[in-house]
N, C-alpha and C. Protein backbone atom coordinates (compact mmCIF):
# COMPACT_ATOMS: atom_id res chain seq x y z
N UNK A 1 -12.49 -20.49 9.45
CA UNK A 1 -11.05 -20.38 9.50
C UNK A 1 -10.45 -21.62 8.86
N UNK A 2 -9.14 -21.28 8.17
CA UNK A 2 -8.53 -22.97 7.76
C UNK A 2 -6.80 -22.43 7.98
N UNK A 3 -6.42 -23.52 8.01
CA UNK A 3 -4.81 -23.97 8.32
C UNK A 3 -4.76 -23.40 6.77
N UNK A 4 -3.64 -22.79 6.34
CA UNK A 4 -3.32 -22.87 4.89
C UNK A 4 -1.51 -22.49 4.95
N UNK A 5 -1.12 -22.79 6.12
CA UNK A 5 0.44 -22.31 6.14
C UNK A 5 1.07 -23.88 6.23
N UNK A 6 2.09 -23.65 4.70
CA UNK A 6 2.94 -24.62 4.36
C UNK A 6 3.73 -23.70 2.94
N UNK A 7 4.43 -24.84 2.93
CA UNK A 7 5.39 -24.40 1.56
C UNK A 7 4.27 -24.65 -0.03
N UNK A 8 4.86 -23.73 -0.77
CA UNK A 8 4.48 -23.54 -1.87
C UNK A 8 5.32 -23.07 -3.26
N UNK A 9 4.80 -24.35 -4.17
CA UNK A 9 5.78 -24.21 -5.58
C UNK A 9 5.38 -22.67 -5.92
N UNK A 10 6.31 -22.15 -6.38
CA UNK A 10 6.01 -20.85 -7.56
C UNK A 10 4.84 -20.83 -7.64
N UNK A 11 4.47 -21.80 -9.00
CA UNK A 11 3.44 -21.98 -9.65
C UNK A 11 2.34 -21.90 -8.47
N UNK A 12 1.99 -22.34 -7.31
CA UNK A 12 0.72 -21.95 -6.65
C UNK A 12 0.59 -20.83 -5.94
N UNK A 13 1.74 -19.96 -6.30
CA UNK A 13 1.47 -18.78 -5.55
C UNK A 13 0.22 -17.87 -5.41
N UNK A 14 -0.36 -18.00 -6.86
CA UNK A 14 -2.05 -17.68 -7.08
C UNK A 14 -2.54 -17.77 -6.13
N UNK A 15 -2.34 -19.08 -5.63
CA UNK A 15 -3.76 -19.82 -4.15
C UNK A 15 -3.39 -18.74 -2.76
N UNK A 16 -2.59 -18.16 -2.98
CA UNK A 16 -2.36 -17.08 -1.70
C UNK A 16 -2.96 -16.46 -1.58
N UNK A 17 -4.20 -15.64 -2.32
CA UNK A 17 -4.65 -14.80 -2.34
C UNK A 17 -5.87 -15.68 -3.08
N UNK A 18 -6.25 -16.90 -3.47
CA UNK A 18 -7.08 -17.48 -4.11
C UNK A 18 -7.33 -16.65 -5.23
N UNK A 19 -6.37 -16.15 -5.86
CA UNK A 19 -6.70 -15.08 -7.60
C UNK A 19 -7.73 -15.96 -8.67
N UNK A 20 -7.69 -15.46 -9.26
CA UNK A 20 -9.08 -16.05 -10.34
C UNK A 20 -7.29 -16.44 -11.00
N UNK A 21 -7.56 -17.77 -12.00
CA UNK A 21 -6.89 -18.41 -12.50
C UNK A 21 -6.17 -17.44 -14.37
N UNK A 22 -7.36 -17.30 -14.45
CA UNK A 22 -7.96 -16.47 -16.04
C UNK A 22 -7.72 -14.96 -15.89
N UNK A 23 -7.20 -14.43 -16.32
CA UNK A 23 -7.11 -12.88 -16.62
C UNK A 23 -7.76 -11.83 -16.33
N UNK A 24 -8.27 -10.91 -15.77
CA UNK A 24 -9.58 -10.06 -15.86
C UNK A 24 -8.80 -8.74 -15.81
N UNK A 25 -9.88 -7.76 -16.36
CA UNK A 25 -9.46 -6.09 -16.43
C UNK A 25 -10.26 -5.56 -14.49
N UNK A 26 -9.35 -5.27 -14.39
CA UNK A 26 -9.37 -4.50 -13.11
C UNK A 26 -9.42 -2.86 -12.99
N UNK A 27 -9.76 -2.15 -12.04
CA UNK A 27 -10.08 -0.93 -11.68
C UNK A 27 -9.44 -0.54 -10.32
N UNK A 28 -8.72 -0.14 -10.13
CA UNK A 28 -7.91 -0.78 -8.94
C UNK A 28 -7.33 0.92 -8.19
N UNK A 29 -6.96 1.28 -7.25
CA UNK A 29 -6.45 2.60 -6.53
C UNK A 29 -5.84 2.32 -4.87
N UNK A 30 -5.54 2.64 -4.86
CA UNK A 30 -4.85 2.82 -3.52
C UNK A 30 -4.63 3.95 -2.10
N UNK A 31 -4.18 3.99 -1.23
CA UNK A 31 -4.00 5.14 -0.21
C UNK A 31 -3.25 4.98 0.96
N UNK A 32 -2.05 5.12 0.61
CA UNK A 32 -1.32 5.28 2.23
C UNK A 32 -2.21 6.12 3.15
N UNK A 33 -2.05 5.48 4.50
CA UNK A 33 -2.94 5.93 5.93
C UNK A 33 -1.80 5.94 6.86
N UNK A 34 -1.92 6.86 8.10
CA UNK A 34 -1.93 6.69 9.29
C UNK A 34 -2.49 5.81 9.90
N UNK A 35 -2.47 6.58 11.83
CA UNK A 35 -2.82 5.42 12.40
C UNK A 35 -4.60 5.31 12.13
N UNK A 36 -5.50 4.39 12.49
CA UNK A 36 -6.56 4.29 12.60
C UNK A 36 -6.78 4.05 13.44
N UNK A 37 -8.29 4.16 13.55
CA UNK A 37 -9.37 4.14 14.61
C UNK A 37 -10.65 3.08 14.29
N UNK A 38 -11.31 3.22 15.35
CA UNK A 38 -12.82 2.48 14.68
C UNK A 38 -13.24 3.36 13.79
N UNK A 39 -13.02 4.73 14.12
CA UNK A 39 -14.41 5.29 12.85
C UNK A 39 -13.51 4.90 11.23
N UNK A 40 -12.27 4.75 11.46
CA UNK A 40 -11.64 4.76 10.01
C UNK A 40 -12.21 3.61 9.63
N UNK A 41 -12.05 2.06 10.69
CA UNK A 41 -12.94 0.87 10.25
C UNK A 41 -14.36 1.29 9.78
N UNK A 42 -15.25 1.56 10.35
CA UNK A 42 -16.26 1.78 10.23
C UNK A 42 -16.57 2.61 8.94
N UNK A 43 -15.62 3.31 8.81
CA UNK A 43 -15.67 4.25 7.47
C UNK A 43 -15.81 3.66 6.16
N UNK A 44 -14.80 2.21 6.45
CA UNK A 44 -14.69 1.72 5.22
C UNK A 44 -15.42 0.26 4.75
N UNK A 45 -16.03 -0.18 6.33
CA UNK A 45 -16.92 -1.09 6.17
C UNK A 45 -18.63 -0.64 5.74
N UNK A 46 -18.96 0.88 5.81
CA UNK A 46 -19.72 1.27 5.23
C UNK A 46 -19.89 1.55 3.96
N UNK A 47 -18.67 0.61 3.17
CA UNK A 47 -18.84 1.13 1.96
C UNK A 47 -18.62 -0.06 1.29
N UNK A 48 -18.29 -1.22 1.99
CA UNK A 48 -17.48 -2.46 1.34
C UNK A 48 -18.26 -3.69 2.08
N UNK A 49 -18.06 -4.75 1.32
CA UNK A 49 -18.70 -5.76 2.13
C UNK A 49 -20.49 -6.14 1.07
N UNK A 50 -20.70 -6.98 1.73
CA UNK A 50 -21.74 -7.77 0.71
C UNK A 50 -22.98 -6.41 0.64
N UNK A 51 -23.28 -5.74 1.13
CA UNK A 51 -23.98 -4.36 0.82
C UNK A 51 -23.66 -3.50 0.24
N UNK A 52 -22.54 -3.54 -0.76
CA UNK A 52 -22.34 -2.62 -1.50
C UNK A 52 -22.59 -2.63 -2.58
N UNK A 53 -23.11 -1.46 -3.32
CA UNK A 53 -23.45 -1.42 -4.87
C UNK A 53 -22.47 -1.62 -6.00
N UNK A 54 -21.25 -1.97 -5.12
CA UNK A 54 -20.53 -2.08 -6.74
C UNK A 54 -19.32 -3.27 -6.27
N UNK A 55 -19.49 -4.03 -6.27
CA UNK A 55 -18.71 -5.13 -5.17
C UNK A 55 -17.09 -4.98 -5.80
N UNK A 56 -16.37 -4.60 -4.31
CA UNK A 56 -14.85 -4.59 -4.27
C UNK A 56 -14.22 -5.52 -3.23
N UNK A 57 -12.73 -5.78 -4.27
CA UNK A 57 -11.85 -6.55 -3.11
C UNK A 57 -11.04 -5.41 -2.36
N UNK A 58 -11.17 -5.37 -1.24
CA UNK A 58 -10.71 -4.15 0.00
C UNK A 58 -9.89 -5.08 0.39
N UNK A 59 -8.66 -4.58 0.27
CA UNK A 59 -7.32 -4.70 0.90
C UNK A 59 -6.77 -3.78 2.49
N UNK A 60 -6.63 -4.18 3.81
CA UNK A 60 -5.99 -2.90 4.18
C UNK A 60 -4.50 -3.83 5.04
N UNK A 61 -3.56 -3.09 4.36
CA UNK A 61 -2.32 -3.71 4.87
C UNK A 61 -1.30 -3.48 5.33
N UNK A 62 -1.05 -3.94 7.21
CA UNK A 62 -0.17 -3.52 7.90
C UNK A 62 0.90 -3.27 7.24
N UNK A 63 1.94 -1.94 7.94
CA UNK A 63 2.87 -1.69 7.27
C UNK A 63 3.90 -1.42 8.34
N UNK A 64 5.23 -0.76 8.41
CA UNK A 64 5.92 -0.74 9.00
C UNK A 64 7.21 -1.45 9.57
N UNK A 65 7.31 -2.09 10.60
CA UNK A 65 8.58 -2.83 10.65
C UNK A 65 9.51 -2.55 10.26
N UNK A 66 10.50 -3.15 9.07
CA UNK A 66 11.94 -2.80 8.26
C UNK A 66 11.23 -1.89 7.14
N UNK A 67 10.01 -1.77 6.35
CA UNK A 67 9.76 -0.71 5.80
C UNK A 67 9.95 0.38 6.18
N UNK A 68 10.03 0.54 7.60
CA UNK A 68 9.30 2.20 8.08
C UNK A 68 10.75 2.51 9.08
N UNK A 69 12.09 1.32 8.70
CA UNK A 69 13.13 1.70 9.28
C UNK A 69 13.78 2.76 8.39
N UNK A 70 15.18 3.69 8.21
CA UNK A 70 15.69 3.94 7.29
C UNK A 70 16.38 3.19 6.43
N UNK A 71 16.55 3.09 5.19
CA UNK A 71 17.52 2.08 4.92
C UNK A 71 19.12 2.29 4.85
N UNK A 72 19.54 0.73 5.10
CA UNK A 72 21.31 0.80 5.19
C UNK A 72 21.98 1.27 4.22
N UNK A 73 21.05 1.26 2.42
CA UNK A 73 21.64 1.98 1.59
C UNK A 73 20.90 2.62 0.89
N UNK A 74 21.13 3.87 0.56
CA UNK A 74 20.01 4.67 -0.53
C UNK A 74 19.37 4.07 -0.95
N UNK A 75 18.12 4.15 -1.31
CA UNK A 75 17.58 3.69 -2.11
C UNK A 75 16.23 4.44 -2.33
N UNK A 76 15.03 4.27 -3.11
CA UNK A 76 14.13 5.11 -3.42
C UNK A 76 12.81 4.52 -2.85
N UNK A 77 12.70 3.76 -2.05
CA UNK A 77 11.43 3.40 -1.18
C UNK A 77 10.90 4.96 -0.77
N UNK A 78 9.38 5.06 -1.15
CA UNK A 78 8.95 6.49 -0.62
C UNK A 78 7.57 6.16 0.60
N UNK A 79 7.32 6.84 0.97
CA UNK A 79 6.08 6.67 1.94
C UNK A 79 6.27 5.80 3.03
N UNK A 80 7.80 5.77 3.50
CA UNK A 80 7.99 4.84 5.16
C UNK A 80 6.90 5.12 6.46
N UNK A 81 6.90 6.47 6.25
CA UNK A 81 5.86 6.47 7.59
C UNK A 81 4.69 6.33 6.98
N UNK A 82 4.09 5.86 6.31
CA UNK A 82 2.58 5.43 6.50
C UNK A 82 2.34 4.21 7.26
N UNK A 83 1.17 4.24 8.37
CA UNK A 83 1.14 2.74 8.68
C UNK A 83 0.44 1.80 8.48
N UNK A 84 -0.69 2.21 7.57
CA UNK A 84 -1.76 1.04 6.68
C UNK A 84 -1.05 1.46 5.04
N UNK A 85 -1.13 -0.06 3.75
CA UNK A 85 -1.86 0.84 2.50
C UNK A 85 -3.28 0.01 2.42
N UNK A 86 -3.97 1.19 2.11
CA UNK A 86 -5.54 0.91 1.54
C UNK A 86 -5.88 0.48 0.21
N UNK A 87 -6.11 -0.88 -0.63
CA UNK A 87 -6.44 -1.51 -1.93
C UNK A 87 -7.47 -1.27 -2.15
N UNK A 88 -7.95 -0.82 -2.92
CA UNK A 88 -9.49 -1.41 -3.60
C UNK A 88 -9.32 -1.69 -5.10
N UNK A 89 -9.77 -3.06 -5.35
CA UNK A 89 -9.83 -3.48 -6.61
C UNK A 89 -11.37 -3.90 -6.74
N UNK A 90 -11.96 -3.54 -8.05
CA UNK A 90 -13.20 -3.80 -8.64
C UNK A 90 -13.22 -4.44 -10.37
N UNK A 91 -13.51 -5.51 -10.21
CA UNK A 91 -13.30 -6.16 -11.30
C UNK A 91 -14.17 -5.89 -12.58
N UNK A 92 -13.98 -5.56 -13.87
CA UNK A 92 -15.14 -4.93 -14.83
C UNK A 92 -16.01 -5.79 -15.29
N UNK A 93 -15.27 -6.85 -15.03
CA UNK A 93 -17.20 -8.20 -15.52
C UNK A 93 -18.29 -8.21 -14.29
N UNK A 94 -18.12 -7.30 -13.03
CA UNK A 94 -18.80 -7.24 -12.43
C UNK A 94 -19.69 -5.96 -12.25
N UNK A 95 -19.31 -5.39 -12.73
CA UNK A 95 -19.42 -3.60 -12.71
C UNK A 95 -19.08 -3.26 -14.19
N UNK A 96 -19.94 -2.17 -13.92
CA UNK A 96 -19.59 -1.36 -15.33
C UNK A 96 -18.49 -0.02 -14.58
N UNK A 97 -17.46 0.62 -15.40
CA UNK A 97 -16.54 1.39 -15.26
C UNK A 97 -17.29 2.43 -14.68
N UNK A 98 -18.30 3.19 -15.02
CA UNK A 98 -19.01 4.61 -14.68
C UNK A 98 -19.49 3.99 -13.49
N UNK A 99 -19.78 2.77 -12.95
CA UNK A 99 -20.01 2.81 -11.61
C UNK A 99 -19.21 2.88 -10.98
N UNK A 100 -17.71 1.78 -11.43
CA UNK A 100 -16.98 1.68 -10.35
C UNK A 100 -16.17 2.78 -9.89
N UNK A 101 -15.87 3.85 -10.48
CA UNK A 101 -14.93 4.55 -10.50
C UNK A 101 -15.56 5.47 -9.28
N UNK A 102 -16.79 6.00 -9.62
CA UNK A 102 -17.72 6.90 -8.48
C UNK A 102 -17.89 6.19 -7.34
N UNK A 103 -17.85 4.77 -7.25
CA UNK A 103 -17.59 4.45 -6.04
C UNK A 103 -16.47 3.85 -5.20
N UNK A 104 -15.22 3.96 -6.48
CA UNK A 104 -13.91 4.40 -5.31
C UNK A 104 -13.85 5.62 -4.95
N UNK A 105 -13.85 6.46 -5.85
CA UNK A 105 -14.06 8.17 -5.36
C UNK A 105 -14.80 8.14 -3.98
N UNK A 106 -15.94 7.73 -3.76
CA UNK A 106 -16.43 7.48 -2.48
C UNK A 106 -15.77 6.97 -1.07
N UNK A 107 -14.93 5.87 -1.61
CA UNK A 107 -14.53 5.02 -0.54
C UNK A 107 -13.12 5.58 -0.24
N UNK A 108 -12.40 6.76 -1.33
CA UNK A 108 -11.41 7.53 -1.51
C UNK A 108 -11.62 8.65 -0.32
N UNK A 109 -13.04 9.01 -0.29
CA UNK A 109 -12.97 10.42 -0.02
C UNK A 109 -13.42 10.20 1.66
N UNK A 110 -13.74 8.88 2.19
CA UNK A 110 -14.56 8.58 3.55
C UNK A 110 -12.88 8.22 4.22
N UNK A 111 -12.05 7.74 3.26
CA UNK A 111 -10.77 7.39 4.15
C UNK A 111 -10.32 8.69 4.42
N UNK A 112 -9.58 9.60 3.76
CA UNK A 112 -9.19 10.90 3.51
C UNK A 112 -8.68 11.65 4.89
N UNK A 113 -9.87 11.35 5.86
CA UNK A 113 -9.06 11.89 7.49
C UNK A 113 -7.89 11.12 7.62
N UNK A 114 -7.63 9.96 7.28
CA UNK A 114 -6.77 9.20 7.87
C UNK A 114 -5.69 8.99 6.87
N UNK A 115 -5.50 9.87 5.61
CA UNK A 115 -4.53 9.62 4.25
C UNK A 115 -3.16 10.32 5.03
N UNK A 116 -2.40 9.56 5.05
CA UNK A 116 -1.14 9.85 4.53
C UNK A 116 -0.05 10.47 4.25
N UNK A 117 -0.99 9.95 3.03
CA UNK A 117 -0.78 11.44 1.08
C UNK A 117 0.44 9.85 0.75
N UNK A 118 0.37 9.97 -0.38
CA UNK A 118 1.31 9.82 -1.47
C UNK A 118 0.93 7.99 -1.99
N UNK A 119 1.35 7.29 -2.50
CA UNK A 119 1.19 6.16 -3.02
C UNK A 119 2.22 5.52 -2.52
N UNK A 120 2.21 3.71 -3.01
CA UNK A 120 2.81 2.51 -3.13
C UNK A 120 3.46 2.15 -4.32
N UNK A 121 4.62 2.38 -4.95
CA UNK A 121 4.58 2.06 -6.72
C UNK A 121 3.85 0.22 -6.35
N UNK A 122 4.12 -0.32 -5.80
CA UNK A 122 4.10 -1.80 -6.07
C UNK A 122 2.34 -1.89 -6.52
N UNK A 123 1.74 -0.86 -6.05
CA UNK A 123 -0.02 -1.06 -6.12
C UNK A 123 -0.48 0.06 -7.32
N UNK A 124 0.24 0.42 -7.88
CA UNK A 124 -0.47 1.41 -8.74
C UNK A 124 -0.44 0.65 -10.50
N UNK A 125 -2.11 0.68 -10.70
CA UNK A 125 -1.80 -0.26 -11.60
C UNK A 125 -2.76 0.58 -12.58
N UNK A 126 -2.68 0.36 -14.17
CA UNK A 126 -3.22 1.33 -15.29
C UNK A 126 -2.47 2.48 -15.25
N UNK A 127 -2.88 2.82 -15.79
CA UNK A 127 -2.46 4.67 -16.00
C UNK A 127 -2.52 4.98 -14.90
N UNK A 128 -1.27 5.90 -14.76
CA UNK A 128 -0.79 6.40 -13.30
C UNK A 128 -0.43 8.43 -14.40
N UNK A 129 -0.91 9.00 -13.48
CA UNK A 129 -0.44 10.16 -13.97
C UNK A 129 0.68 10.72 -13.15
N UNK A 130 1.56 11.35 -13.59
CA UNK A 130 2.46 12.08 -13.07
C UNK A 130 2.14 12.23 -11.83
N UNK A 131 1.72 13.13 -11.28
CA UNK A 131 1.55 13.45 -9.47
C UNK A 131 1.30 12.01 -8.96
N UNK A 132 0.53 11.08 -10.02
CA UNK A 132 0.34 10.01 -8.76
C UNK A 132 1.93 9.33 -8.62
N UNK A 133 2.30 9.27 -9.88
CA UNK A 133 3.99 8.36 -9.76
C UNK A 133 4.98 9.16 -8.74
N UNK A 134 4.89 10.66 -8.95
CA UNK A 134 5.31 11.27 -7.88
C UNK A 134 5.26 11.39 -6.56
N UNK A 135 4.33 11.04 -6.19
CA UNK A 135 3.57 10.63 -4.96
C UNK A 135 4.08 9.39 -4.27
N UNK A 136 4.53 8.81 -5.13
CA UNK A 136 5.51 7.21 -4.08
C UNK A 136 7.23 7.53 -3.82
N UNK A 137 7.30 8.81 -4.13
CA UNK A 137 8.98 9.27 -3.99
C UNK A 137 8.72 10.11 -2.69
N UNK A 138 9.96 10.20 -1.89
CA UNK A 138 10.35 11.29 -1.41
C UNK A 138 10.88 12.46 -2.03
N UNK A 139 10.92 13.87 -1.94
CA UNK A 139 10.96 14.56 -3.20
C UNK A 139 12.74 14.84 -3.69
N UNK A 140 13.65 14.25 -2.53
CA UNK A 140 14.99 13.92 -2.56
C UNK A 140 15.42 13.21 -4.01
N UNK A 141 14.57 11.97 -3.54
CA UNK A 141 14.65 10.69 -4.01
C UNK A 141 14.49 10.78 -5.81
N UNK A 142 12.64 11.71 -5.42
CA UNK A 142 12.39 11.93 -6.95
C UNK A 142 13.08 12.81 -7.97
N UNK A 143 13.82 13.42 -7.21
CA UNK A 143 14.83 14.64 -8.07
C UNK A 143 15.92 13.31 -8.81
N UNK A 144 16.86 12.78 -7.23
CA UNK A 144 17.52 12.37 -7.89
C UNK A 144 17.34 10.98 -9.11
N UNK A 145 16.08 10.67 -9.02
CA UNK A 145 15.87 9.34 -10.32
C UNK A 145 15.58 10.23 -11.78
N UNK A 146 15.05 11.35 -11.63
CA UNK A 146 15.07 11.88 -12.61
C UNK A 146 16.38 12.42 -13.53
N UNK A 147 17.33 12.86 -12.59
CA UNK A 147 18.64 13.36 -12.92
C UNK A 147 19.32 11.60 -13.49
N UNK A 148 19.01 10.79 -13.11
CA UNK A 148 19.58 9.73 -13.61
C UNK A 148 18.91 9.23 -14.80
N UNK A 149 17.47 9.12 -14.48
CA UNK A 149 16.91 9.33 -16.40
C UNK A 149 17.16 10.36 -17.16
N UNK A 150 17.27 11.48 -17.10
CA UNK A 150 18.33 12.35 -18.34
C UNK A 150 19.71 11.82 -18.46
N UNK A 151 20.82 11.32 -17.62
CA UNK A 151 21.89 10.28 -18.16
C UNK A 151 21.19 9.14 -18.93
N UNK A 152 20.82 8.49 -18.46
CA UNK A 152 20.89 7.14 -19.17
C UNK A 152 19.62 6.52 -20.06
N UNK A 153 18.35 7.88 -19.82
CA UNK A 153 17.44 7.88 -21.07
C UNK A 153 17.00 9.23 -20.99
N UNK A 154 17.57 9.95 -21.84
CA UNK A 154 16.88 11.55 -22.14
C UNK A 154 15.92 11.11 -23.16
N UNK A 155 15.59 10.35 -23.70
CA UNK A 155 14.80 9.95 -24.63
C UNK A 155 13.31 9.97 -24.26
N UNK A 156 13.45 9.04 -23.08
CA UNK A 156 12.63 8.96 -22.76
C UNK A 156 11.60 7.53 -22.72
N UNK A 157 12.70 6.68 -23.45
CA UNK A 157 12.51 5.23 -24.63
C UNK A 157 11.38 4.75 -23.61
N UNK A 158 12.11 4.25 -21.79
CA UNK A 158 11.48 3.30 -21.41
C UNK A 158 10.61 3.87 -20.24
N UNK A 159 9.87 4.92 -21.12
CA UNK A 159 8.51 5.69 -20.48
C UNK A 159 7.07 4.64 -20.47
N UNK A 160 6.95 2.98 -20.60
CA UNK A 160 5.69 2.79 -20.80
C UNK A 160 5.85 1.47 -19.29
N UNK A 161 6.12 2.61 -18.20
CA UNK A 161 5.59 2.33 -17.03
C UNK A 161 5.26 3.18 -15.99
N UNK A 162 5.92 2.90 -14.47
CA UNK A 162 5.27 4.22 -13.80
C UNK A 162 6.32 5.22 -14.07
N UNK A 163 5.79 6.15 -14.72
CA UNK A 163 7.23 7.01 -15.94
C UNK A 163 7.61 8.02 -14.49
N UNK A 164 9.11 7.97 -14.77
CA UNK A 164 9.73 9.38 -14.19
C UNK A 164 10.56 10.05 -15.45
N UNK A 165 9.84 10.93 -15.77
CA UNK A 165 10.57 11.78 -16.88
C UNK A 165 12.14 11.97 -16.46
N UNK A 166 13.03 12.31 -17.95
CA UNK A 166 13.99 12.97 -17.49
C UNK A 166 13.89 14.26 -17.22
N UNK A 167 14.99 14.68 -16.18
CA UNK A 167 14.63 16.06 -15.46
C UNK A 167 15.92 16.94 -16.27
């Protein structure tokens, strides 16, 4: 264990999470959960941790509080009632891609009693396909951002993120 609570410049925000300093390509997915149990622990410590064949950073992170209140003004936060999200990131200088991917699928499919359903935009990172970007809206929510990208981009210009088409 160590003391590590104090103030911090910008610039060391890195050390919060001790990030690698240097750049790396990541492999990365996510999963809003319900509540859990031991077997959900157990589910996912059977797959993670220094015995695993394809070594990942496993994230699982309380949620709720003012997230999981309604908010005071519209806005497009989706997935309030989930009460974990589930990270897994696998870094590619450690793994080759054809491994890592089969073994989030794995660690995807052992959580699965305890999903959710839908995503985090803040965690979805690479190529996100449609249903998954859809998946962090409420379907209110997602109508109406779309009706606002046909006003103010029918184009479509500033599609090179988590895209919501115009509708």
């Amino acid at each position: 264990m160590s003391d590590t609570l104090g103030e911090l410049a910008y610039t060391e925000a890195g050390l919060i999470y001790n990030d690698p300093v240097a750049p790396g390509a990541v492999e990365s997915g996510t999963a809003m959960l319900g509540e859990l149990d031991a077997t959900a622990v157990q589910a996912i410590l059977d797959l993670a941790g220094p015995h695993a064949q394809v070594p990942h950073i496993v994230e699982l992170r309380h949620l709720g509080g003012r997230l999981a209140h309604p908010p005071a003004v519209d806005n497009a936060v989706g997935n309030r009632d989930a009460r974990y999200l589930f990270n897994v990131v696998s870094r590619l200088e450690r793994a080759d891609i054809t491994q890592i991917r089969p073994a989030h699928a794995r660690m995807f499919e052992a959580i699965a009693p305890w999903s959710a359903g839908g995503r985090f935009l803040n965690f979805m990172n690479g190529e996100n396909a449609a249903t998954q970007v859809r998946s962090a809206y409420n379907t209110t929510d997602y109508r109406r951002l779309t009706g606002l990208k046909a006003v103010y981009d029918p184009e479509n210009i500033f599609r090179l993120n988590h895209n919501i088409p115009p509708g």
